[in-house]
C-alpha atoms as a PDB file:
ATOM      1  CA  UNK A   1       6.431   6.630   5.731  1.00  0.00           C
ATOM      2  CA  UNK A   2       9.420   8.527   5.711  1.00  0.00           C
ATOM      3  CA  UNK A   3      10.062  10.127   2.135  1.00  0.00           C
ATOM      4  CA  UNK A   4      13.536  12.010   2.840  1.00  0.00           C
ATOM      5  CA  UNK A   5      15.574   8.124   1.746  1.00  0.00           C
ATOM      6  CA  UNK A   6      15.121   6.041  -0.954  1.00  0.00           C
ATOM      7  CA  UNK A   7      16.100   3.542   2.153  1.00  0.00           C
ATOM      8  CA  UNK A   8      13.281   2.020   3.922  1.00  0.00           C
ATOM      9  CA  UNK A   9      13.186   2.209   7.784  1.00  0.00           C
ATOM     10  CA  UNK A  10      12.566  -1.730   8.844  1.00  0.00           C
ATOM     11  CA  UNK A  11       9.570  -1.972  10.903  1.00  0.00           C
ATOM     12  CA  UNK A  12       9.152  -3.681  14.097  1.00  0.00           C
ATOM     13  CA  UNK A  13       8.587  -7.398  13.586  1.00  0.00           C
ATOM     14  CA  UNK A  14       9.063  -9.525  16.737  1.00  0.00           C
ATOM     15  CA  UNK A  15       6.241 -10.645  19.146  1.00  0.00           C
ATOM     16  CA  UNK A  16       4.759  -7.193  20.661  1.00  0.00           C
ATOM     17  CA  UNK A  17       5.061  -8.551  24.101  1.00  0.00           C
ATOM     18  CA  UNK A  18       9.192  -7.610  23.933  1.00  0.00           C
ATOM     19  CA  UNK A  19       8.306  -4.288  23.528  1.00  0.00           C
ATOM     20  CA  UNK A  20       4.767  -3.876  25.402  1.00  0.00           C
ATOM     21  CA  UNK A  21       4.873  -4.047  29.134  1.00  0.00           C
ATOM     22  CA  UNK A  22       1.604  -6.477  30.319  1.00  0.00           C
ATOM     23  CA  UNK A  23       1.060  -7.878  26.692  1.00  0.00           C
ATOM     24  CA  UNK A  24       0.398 -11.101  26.114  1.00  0.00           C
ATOM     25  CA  UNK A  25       3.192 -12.839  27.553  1.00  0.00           C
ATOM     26  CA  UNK A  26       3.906 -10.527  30.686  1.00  0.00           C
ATOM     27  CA  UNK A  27       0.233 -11.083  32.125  1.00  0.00           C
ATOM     28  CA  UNK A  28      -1.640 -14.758  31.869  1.00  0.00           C
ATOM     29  CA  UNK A  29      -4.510 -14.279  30.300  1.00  0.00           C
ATOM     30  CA  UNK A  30      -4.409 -10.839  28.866  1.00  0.00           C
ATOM     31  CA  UNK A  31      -5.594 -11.642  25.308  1.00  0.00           C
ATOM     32  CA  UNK A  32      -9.185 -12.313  26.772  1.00  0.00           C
ATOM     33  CA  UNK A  33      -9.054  -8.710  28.850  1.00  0.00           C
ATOM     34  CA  UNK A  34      -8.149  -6.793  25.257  1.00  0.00           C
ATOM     35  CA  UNK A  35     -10.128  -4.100  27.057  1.00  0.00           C
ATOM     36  CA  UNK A  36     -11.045  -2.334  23.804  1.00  0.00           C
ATOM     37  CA  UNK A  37     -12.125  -2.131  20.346  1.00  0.00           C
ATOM     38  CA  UNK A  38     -11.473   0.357  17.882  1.00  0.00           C
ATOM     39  CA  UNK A  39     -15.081   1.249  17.626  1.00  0.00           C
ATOM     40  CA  UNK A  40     -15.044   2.061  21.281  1.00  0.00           C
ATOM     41  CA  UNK A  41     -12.040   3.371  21.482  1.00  0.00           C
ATOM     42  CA  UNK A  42     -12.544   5.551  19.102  1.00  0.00           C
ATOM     43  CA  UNK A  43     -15.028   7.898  21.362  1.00  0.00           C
ATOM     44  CA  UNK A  44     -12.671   7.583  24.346  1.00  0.00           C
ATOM     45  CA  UNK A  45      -9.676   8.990  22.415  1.00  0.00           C
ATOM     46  CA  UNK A  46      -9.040  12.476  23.744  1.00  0.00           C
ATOM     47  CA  UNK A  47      -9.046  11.454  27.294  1.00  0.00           C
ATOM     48  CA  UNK A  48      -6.372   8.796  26.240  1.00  0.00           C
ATOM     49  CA  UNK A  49      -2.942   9.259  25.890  1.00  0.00           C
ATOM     50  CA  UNK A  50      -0.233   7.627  22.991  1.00  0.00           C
ATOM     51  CA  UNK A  51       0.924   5.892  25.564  1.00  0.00           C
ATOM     52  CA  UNK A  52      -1.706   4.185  26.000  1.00  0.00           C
ATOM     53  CA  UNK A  53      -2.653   2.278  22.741  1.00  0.00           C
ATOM     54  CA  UNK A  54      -1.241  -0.700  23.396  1.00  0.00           C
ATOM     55  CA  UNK A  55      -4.003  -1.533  25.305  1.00  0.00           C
ATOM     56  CA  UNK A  56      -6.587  -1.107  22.830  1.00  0.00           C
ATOM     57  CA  UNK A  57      -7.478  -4.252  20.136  1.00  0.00           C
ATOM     58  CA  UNK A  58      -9.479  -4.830  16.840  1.00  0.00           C
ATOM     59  CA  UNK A  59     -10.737  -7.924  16.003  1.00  0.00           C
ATOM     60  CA  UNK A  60     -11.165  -8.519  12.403  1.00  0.00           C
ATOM     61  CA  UNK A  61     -13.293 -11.989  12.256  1.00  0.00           C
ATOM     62  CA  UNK A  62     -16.517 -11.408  10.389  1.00  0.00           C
ATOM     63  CA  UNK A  63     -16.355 -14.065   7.396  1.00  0.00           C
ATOM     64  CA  UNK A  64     -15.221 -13.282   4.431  1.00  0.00           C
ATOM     65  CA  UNK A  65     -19.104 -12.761   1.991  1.00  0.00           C
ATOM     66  CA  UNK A  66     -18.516 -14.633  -1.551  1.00  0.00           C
ATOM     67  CA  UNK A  67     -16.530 -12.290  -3.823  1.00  0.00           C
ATOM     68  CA  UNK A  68     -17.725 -11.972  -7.101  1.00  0.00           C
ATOM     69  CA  UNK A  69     -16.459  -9.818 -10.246  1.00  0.00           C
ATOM     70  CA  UNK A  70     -19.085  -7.198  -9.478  1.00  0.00           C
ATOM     71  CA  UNK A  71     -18.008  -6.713  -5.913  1.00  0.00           C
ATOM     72  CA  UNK A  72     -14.281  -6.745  -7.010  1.00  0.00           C
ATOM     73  CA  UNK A  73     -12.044  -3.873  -6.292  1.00  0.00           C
ATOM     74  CA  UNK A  74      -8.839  -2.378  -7.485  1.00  0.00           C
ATOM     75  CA  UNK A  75      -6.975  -0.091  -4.951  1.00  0.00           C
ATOM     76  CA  UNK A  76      -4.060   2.220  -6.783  1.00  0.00           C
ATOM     77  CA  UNK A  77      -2.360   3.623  -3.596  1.00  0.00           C
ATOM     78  CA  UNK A  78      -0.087   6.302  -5.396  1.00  0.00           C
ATOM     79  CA  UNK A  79      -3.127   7.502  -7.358  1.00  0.00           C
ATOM     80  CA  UNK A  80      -5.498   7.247  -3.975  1.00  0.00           C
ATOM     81  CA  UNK A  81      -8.400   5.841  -6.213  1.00  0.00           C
ATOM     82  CA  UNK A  82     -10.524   2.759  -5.736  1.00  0.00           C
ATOM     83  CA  UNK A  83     -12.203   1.220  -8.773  1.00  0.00           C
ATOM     84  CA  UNK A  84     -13.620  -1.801  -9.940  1.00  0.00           C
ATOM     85  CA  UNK A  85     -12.048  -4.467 -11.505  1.00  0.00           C
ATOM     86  CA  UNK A  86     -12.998  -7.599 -13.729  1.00  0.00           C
ATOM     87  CA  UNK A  87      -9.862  -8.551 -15.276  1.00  0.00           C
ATOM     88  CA  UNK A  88      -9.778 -11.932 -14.033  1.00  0.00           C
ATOM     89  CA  UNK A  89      -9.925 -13.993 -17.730  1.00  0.00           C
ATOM     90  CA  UNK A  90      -6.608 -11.929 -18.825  1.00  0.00           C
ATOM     91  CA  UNK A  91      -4.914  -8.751 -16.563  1.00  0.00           C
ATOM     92  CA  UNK A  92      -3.792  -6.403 -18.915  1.00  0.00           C
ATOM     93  CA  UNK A  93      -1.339  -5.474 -16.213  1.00  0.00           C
ATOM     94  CA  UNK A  94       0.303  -8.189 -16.132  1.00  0.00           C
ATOM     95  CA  UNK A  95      -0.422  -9.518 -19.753  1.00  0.00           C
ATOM     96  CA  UNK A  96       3.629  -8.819 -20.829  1.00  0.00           C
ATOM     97  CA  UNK A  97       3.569  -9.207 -24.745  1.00  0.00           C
ATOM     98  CA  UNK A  98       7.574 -10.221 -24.227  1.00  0.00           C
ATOM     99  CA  UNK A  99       6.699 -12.036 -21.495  1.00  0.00           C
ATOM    100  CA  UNK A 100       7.735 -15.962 -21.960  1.00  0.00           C
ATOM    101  CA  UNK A 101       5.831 -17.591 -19.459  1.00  0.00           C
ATOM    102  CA  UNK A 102       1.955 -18.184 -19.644  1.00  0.00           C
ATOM    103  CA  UNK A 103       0.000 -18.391 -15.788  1.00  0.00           C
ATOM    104  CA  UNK A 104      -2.709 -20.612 -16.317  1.00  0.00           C
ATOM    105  CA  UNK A 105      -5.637 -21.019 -13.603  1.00  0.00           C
ATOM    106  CA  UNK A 106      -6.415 -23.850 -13.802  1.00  0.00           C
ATOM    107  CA  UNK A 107      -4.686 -27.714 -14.086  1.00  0.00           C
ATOM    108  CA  UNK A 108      -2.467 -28.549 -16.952  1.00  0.00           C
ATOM    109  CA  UNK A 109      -4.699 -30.913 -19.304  1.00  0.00           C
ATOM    110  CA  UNK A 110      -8.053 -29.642 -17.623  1.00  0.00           C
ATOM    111  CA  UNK A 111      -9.396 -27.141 -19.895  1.00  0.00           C
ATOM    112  CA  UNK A 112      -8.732 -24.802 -23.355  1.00  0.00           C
ATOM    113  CA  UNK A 113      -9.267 -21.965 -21.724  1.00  0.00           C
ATOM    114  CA  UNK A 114      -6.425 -19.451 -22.121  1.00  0.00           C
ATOM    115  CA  UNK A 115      -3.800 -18.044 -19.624  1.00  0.00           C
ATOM    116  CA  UNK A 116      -4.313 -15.118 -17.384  1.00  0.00           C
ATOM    117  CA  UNK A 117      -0.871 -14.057 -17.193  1.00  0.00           C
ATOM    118  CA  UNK A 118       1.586 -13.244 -19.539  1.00  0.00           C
ATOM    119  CA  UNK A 119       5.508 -12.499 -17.504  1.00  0.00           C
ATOM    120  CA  UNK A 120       8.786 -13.547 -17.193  1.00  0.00           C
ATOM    121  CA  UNK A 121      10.052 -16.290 -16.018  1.00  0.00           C
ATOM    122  CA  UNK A 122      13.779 -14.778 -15.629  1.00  0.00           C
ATOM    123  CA  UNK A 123      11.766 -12.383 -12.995  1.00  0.00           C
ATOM    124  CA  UNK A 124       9.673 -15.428 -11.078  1.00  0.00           C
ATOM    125  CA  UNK A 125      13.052 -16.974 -10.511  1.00  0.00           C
ATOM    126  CA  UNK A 126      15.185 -13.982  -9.097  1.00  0.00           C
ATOM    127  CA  UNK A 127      12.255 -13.567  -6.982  1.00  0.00           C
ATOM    128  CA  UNK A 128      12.745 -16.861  -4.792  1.00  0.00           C
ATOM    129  CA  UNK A 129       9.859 -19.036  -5.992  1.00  0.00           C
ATOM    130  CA  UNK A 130      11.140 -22.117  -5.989  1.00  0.00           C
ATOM    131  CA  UNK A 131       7.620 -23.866  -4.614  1.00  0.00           C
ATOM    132  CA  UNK A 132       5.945 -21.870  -6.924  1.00  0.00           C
ATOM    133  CA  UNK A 133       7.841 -23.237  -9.780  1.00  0.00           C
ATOM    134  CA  UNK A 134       8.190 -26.738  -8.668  1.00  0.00           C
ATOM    135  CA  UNK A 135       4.446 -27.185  -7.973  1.00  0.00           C
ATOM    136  CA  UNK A 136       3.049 -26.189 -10.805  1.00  0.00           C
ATOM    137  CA  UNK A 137       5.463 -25.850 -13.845  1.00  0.00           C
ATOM    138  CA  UNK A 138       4.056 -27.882 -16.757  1.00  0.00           C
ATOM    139  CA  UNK A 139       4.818 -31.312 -17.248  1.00  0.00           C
ATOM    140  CA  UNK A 140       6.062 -32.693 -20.764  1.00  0.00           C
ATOM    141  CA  UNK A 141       3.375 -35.406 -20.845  1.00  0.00           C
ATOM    142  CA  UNK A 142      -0.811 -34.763 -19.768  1.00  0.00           C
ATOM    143  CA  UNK A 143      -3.669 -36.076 -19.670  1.00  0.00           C
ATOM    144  CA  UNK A 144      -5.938 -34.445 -22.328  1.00  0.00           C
ATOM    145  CA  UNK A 145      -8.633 -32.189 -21.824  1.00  0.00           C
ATOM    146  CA  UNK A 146     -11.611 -34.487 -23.046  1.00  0.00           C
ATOM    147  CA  UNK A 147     -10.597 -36.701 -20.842  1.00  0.00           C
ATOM    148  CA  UNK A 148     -10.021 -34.777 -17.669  1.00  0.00           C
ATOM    149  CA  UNK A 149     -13.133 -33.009 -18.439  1.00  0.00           C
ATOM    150  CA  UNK A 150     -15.130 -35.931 -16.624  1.00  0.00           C
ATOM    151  CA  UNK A 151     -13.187 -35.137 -13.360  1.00  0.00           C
ATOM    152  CA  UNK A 152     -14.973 -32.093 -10.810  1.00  0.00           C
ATOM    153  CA  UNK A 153     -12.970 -28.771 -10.884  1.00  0.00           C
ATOM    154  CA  UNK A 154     -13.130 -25.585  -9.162  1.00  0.00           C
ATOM    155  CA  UNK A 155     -12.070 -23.885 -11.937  1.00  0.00           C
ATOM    156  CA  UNK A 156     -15.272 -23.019 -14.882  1.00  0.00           C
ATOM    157  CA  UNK A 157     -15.653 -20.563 -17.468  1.00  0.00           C
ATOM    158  CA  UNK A 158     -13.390 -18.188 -16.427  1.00  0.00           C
ATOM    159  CA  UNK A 159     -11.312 -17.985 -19.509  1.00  0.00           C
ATOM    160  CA  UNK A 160     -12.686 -19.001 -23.228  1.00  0.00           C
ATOM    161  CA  UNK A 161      -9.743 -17.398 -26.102  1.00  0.00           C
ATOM    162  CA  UNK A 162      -6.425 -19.608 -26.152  1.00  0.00           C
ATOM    163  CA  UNK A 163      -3.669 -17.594 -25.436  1.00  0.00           C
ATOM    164  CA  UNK A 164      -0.396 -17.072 -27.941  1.00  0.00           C
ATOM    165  CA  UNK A 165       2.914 -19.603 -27.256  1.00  0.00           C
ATOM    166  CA  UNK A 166       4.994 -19.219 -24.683  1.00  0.00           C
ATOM    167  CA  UNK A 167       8.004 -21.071 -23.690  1.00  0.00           C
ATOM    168  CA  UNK A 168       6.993 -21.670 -20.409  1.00  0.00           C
ATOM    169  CA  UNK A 169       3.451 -22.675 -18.539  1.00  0.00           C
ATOM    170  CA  UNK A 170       2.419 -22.423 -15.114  1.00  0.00           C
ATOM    171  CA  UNK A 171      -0.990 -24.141 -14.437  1.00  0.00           C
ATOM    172  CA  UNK A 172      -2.179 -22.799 -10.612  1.00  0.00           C
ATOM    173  CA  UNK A 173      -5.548 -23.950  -9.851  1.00  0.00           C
ATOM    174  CA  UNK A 174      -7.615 -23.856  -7.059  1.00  0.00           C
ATOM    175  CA  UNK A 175      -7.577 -26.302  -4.371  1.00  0.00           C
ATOM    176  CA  UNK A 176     -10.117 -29.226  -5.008  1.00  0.00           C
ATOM    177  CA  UNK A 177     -13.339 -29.082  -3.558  1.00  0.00           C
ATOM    178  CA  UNK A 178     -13.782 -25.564  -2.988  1.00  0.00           C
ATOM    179  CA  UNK A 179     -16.945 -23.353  -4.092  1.00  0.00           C
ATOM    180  CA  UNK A 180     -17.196 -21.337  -7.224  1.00  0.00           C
ATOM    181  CA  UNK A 181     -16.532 -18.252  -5.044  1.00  0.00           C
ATOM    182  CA  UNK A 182     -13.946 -20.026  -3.112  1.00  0.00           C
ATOM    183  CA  UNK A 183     -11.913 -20.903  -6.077  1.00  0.00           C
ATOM    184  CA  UNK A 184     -12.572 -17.298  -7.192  1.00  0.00           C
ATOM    185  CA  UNK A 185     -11.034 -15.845  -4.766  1.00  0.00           C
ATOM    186  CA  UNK A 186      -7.990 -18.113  -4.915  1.00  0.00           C
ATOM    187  CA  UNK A 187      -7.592 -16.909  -8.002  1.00  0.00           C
ATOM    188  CA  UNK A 188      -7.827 -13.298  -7.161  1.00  0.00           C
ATOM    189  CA  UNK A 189      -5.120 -14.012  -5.003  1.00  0.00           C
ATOM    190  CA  UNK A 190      -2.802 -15.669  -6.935  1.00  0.00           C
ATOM    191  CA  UNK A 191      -3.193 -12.722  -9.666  1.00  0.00           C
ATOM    192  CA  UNK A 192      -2.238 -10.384  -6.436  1.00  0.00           C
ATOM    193  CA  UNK A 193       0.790 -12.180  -5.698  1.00  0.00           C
ATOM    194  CA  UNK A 194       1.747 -11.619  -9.489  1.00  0.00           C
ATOM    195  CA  UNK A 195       0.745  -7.622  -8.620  1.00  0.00           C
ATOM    196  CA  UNK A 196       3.525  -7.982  -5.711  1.00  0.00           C
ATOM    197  CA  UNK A 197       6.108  -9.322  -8.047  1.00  0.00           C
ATOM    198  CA  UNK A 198       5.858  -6.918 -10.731  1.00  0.00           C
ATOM    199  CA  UNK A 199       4.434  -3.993  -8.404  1.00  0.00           C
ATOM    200  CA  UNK A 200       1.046  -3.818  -9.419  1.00  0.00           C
ATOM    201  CA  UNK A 201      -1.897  -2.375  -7.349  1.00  0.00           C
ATOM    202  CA  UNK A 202      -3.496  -5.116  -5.687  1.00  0.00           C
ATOM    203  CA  UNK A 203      -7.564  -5.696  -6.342  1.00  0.00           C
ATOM    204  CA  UNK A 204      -9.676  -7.731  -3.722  1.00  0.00           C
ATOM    205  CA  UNK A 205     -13.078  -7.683  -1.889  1.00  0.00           C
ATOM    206  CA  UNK A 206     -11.511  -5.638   1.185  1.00  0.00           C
ATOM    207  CA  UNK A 207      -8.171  -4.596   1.087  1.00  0.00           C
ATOM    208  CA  UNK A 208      -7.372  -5.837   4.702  1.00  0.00           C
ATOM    209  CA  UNK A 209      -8.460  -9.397   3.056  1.00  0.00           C
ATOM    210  CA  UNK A 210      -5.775  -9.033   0.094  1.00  0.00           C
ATOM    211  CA  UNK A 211      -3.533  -7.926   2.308  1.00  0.00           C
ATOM    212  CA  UNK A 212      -3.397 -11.117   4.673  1.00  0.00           C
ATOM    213  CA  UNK A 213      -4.402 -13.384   1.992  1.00  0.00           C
ATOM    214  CA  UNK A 214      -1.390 -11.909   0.084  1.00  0.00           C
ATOM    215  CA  UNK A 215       1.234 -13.026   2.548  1.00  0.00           C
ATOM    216  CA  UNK A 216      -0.122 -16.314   2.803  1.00  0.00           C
ATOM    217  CA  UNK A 217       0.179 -17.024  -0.919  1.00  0.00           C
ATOM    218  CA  UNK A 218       3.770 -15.663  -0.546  1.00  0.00           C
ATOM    219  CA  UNK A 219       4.354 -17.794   2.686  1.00  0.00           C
ATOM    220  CA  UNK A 220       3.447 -20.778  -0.178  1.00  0.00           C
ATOM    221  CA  UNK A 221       4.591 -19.902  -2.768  1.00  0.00           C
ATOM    222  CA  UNK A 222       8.202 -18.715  -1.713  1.00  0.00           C
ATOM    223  CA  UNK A 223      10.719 -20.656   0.963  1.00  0.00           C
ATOM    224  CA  UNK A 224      11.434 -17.873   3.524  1.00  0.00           C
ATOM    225  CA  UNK A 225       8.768 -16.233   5.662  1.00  0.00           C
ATOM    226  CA  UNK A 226      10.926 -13.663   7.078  1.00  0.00           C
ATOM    227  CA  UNK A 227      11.876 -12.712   4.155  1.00  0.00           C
ATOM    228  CA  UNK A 228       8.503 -12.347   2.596  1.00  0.00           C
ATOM    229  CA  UNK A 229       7.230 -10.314   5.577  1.00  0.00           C
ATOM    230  CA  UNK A 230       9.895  -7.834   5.300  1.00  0.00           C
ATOM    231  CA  UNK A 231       9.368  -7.941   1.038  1.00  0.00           C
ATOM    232  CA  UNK A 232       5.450  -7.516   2.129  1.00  0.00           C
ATOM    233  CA  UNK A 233       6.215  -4.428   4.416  1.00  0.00           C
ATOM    234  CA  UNK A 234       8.238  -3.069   1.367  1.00  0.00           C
ATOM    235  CA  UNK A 235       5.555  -3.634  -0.765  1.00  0.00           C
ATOM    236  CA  UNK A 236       3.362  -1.796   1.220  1.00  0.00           C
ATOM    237  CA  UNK A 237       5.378   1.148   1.165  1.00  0.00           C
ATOM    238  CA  UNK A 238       5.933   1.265  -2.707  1.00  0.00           C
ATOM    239  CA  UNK A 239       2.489   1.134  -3.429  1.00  0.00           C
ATOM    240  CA  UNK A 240       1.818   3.648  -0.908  1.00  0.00           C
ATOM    241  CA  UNK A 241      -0.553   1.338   1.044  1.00  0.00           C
ATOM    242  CA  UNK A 242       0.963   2.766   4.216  1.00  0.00           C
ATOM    243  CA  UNK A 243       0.078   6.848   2.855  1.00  0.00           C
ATOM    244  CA  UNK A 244      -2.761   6.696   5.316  1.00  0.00           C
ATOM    245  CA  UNK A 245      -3.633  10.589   4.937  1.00  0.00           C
ATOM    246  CA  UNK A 246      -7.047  10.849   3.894  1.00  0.00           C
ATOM    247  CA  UNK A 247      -7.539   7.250   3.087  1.00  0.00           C
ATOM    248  CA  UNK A 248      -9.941   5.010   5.968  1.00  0.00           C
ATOM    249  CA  UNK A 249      -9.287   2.361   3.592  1.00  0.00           C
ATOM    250  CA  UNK A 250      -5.577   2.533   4.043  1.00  0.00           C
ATOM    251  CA  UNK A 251      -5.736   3.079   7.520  1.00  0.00           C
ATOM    252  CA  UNK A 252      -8.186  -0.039   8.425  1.00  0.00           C
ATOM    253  CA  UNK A 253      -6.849  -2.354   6.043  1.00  0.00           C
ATOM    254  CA  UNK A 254      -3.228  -2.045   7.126  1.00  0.00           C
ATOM    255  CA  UNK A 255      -4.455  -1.780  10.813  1.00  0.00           C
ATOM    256  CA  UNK A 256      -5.889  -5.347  10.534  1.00  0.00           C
ATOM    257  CA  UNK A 257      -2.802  -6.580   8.765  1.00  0.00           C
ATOM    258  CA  UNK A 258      -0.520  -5.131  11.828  1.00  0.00           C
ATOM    259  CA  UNK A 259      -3.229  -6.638  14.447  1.00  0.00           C
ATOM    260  CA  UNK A 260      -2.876 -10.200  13.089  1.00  0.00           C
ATOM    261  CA  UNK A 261       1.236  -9.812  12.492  1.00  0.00           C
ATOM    262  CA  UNK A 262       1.842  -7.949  15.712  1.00  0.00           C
ATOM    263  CA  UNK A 263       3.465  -5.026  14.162  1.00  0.00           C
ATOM    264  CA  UNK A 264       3.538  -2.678  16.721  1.00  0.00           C
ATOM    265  CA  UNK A 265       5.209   0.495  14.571  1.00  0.00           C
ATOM    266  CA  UNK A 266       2.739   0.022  11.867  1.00  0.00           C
ATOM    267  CA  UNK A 267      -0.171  -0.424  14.275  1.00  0.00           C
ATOM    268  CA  UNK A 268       0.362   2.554  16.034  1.00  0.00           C
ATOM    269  CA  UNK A 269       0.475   4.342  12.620  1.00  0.00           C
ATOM    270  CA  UNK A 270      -2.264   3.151  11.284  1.00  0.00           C
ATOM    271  CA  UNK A 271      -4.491   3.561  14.532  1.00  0.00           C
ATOM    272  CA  UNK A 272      -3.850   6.956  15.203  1.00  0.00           C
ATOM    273  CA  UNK A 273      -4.876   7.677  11.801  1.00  0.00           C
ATOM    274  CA  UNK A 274      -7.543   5.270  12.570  1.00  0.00           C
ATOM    275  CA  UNK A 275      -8.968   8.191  15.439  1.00  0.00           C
ATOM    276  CA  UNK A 276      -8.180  10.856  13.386  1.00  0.00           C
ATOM    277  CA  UNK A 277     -10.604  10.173  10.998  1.00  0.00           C
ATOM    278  CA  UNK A 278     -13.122   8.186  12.998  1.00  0.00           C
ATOM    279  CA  UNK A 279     -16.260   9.851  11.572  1.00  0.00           C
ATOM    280  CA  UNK A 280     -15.186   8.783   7.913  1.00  0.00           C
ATOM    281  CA  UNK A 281     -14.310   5.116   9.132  1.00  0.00           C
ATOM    282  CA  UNK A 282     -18.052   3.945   8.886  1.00  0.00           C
ATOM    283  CA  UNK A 283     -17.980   4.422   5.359  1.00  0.00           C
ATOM    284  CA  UNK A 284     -15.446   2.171   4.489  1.00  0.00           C
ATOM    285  CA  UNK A 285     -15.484  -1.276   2.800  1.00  0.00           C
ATOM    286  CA  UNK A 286     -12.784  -2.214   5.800  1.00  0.00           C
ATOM    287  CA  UNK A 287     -14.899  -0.911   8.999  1.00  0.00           C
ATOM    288  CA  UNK A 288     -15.785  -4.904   9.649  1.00  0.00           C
ATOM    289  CA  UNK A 289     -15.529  -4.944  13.647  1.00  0.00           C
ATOM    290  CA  UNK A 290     -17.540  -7.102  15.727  1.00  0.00           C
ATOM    291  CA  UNK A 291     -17.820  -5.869  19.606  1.00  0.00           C
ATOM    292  CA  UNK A 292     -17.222  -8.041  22.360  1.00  0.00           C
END
């Protein structure tokens, strides 16, 4: 990350097989012959070259295990810490006392619980969520909460304190039908893309997880995906995600977001750091590979 300009250096962001000979496109069948994993790799490295890391792959697909408070983490990159987290009921982070709108999570009429959120709604605006706000901006009239209790919700007992008066709501809940841990980590997710907004560290399971699951919020909750991959890069930067010195979490976790969004700079980055500090990798919350 260069620190010389308070201008950020775009990243590469097109399909890696414009810029890397024999990718993907240039030779059928290629993505089956990924002829290596970082594990692997890893062992191999000083007989390789820079040149050649484009043929090298990691596959991130082990499932995601149930997140639960106790296994929740909060990753401050500036600071370099990791610690746990179990804000969920109310972030003081993000609880603005000036703040006018409340960020419920759950449905509008489906519970007393309070809000999670306090923050402005001057700042959700100028920051392009017009989904966000059209989806789930409170409505004048409800159902009430006695009588949507008979209905099944993904959303329990997260929140029990009713929160001050605000002039504006936003009730997010989780999709219907999903588990308890399911719907918790929705939640965790919609709290990160809060984080993003008002630059906040973001807290997770595995940071490569938040990462991903980050943009996808942002690819719903906003209109322009290009725009919210570049906004995501930046992101990355200002929270120093992308200082991998030191840091296997940093490394692996933005290594599997540059794997799944083809971002060659950042991959390269991120895996050379990756080799660097291969001993340390096992360590790590983020060293999920399965070999092939």
């Amino acid at each position: 990350m260069d620190t010389t300009s308070n201008q950020r250096q775009p990243r590469f962001r097109g399909n890696i097989s414009k810029s890397m000979p024999g990718s993907r496109s240039n030779s059928p069948g290629a993505p089956s012959r990924r002829i290596q994993k970082l594990n692997s790799y890893l062992s191999k490295m000083a007989s390789h070259s820079s040149d050649n890391l484009h043929t090298a792959s990691v596959t991130f697909t082990k499932p995601i295990e149930p997140m639960r408070n106790t296994s929740i983490r909060r990753w401050d990159g500036t600071r370099r810490t990791t610690t746990n987290w179990d804000s969920i009921r109310r972030d003081p982070e993000l609880w603005f006392p000036s703040g006018d709108c409340l960020v419920h999570l759950y449905a509008q009429g489906h519970s007393r619980r309070g809000a999670s959120l306090r923050v402005s709604l001057a700042a959700i605006e100028s920051s392009n969520c017009g989904p966000l706000l059209a989806n789930f901006s409170a409505k004048a009239h409800v159902e009430s909460p006695s009588t949507a209790s008979d209905r099944s919700s993904s959303d329990e007992d997260y929140f029990n304190d009713p929160s001050p008066p605000a002039k504006h709501e936003l009730f997010i809940p989780a999709p219907p039908g999903l588990s308890r841990d399911a719907a918790f980590r929705y939640h965790v997710t919609t709290r990160n893309f809060f984080a993003w907004m008002f630059e906040k560290p973001l807290v997770g399971g595995r940071l490569g997880d938040a990462l991903l699951s980050l943009l996808e919020r942002m690819n719903e909750f906003r209109a322009d995906e290009d725009e919210n991959l570049e906004d995501m890069l930046n992101y990355l930067d200002s929270q120093e995600y992308t200082d991998f010195r030191s840091c296997p979490d940093h490394a692996l976790a933005v290594l599997q977001f540059a794997e799944k969004h083809e971002l060659l700079e950042l991959w390269r980055d991120s895996f050379c750091h990756c080799a660097g500090m291969s001993a340390d990798l096992p360590a790590s919350a983020e060293f999920e590979l399965n070999n092939v």
